[in-house]
N, C-alpha and C. Protein backbone atom coordinates (compact mmCIF):
# COMPACT_ATOMS: atom_id res chain seq x y z
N UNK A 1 104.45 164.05 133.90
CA UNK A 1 104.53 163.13 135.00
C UNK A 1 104.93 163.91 136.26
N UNK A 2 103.91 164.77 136.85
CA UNK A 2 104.00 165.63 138.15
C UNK A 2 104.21 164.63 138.79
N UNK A 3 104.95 165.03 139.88
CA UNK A 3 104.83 164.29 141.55
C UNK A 3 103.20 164.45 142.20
N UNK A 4 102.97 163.47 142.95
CA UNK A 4 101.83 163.84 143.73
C UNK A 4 101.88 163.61 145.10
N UNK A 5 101.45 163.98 145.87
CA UNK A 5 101.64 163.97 147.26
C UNK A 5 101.76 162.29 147.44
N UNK A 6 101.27 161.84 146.90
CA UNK A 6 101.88 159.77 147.81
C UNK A 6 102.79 159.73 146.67
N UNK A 7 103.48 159.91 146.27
CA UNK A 7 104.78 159.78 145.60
C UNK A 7 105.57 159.70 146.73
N UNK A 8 106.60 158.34 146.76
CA UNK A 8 107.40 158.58 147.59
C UNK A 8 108.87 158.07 146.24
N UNK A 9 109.93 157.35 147.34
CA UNK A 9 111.17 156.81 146.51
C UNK A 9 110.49 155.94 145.50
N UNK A 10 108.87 155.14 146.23
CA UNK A 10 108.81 153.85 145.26
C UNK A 10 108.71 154.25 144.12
N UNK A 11 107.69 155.18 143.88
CA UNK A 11 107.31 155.53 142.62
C UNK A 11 107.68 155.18 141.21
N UNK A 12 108.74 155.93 141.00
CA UNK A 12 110.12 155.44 139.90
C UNK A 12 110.36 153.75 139.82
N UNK A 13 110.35 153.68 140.55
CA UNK A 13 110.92 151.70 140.36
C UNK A 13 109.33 151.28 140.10
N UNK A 14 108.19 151.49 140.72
CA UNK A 14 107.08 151.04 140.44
C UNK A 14 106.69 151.34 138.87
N UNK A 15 106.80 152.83 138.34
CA UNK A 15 106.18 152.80 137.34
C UNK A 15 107.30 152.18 136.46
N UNK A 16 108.59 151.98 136.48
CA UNK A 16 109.66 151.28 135.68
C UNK A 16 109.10 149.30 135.69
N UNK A 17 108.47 149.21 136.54
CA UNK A 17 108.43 147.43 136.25
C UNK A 17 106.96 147.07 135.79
N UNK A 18 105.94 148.40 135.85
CA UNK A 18 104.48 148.34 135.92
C UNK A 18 104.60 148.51 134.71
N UNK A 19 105.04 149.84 133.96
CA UNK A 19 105.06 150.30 132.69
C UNK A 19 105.91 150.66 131.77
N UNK A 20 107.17 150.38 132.42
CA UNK A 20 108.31 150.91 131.64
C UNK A 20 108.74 152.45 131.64
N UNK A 21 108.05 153.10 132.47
CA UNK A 21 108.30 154.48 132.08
C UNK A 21 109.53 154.69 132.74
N UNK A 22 110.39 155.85 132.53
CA UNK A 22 111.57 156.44 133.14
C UNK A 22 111.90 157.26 132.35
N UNK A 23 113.06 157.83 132.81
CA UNK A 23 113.28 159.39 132.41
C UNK A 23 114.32 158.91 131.25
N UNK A 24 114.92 159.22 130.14
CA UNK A 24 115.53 158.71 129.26
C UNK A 24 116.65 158.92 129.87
N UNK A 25 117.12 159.91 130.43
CA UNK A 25 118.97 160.16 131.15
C UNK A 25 119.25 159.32 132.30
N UNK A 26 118.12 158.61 132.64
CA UNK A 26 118.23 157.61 133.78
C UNK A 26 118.17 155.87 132.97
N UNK A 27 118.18 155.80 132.03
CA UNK A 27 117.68 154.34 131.85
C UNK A 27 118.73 153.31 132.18
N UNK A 28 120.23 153.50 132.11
CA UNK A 28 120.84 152.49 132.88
C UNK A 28 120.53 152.57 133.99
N UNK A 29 120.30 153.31 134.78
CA UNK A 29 120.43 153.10 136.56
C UNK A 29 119.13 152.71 137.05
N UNK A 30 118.50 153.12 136.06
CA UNK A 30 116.55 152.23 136.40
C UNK A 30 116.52 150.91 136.59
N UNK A 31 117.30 150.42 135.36
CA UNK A 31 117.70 149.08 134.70
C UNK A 31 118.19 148.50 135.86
N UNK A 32 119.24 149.04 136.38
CA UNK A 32 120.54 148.24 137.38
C UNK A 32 119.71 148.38 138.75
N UNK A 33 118.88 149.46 139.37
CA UNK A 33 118.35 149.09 140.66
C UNK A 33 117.44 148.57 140.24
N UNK A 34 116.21 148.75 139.39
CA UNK A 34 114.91 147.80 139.32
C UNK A 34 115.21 146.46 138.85
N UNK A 35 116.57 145.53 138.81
CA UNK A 35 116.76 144.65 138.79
C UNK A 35 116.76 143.55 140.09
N UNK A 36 116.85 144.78 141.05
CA UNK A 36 116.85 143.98 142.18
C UNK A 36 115.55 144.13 142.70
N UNK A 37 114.26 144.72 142.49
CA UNK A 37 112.94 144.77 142.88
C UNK A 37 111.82 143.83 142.14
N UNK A 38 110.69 143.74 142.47
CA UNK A 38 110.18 142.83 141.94
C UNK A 38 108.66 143.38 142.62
N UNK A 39 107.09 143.08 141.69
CA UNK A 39 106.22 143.63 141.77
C UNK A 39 105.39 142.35 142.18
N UNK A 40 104.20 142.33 143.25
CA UNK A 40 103.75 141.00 143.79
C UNK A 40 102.49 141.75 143.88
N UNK A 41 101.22 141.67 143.42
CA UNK A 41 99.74 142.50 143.81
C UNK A 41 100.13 143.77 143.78
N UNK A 42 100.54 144.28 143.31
CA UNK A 42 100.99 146.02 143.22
C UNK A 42 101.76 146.42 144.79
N UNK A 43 102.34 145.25 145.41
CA UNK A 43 103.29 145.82 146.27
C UNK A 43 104.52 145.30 146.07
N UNK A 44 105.20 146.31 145.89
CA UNK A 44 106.83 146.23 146.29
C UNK A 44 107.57 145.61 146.63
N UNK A 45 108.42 144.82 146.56
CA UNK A 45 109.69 144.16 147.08
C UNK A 45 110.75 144.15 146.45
N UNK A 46 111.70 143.94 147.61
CA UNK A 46 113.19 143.78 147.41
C UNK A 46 113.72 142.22 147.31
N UNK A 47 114.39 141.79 146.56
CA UNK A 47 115.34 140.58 147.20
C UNK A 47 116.37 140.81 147.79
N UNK A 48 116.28 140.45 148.81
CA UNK A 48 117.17 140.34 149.99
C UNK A 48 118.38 138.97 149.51
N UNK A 49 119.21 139.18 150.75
CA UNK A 49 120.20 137.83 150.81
C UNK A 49 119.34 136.26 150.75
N UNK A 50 119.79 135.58 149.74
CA UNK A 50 119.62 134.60 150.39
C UNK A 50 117.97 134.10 148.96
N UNK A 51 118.02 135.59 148.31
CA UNK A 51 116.67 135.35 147.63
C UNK A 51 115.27 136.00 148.36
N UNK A 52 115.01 136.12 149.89
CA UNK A 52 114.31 136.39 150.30
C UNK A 52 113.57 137.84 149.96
N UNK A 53 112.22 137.95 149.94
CA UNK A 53 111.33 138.99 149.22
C UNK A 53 111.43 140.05 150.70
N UNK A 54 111.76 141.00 150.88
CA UNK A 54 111.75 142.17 151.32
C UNK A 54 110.54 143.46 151.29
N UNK A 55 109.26 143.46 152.32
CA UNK A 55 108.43 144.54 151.51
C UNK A 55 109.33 145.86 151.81
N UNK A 56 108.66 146.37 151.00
CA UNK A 56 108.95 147.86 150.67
C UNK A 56 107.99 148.83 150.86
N UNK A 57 107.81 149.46 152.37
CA UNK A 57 106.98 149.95 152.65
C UNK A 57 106.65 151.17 153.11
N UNK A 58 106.00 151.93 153.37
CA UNK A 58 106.34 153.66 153.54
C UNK A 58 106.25 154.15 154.48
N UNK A 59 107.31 155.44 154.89
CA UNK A 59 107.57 155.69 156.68
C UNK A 59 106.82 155.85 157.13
N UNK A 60 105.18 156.39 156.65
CA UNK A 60 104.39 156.14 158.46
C UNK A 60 103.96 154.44 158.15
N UNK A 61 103.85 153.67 157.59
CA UNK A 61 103.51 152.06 157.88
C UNK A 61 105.05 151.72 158.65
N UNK A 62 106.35 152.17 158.37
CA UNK A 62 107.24 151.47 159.09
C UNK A 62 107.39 152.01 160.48
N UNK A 63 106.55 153.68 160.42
CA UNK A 63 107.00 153.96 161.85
C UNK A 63 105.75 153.09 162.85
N UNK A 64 104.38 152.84 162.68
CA UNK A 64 103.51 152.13 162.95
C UNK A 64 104.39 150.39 163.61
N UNK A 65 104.40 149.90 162.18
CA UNK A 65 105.18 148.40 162.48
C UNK A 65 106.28 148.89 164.01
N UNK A 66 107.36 149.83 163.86
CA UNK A 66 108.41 149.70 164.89
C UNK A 66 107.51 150.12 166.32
N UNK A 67 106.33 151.28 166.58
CA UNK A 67 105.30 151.44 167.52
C UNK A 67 104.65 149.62 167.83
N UNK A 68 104.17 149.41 166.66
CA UNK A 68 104.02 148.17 167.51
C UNK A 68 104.80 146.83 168.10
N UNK A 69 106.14 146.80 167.45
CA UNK A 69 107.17 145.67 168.19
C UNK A 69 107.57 145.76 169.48
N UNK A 70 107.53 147.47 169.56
CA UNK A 70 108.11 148.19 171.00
C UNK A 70 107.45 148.42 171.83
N UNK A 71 105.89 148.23 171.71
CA UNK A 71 105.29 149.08 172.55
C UNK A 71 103.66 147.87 172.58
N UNK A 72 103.63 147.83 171.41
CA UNK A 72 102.00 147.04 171.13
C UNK A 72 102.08 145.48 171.36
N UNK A 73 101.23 144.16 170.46
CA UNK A 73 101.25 143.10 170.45
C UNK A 73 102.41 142.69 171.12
N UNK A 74 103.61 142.93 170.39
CA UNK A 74 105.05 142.39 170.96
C UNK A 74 105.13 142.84 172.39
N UNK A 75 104.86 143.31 172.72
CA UNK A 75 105.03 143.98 174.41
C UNK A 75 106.31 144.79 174.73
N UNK A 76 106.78 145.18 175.90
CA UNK A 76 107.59 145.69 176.14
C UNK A 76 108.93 145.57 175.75
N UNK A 77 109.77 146.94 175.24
CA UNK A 77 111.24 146.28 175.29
C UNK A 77 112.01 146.56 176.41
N UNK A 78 112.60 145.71 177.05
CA UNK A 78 113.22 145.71 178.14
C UNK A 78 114.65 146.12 178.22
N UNK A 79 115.49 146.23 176.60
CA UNK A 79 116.74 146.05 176.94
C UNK A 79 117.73 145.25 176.42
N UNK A 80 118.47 145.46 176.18
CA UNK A 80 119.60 144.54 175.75
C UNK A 80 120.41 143.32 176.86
N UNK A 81 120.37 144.72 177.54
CA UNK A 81 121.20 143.73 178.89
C UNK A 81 119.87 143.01 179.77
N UNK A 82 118.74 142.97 179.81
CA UNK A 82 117.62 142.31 180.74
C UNK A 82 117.03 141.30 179.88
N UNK A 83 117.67 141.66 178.34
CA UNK A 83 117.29 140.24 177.94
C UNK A 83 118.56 139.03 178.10
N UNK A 84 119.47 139.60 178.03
CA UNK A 84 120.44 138.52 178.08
C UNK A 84 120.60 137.80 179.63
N UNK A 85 120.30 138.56 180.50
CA UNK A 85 120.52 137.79 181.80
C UNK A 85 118.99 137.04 181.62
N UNK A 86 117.73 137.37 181.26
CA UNK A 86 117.03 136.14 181.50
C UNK A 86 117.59 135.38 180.00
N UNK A 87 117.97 135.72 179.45
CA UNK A 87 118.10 134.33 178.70
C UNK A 87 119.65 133.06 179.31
N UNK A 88 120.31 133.70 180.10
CA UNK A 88 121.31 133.30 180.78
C UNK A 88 120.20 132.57 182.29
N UNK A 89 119.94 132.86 182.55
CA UNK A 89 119.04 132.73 183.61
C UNK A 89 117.94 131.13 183.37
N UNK A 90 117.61 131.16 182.32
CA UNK A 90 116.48 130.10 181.39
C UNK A 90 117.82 128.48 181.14
């Protein structure tokens, strides 16, 4: 079971809920974090607070997603303080 270049953290928790595999010196701690993950179409999630499904997704898709809140669709960020005076302002 080489690594392969798209191996990231998921890997391990994926092939632990897909197939059971894991390393035998790891099987409690597989057990105790892949308890909190959960497999939906072969993607990833976390439960979050509250129950809520969490994806689990890989740093260039999260650096993409934060490029576009800051910069793309979402438009500009202005600020902490330029949002609060227009929302004081409204």
């Amino acid at each position: 079971m080489a690594l392969t270049r798209d191996d990231t953290w998921r890997t391990p928790i994926i092939k632990y809920l897909e197939l059971g595999i894991y390393k035998p010196e790891e099987e409690k701690t597989m057990r105790q974090q892949c308890a909190r993950y959960t497999l939906i179409s072969r993607d990833l999630y976390r439960r979050g607070y509250f129950r809520l499904l969490l994806k689990c997704i890989t740093k260039e898709l999260a650096e993409f997603v934060l490029q576009e809140i800051h910069e793309g669709v979402c438009g500009s960020y202005f600020g902490m303080r330029t949002m609060t005076v227009k929302k004081c302002i409204k």
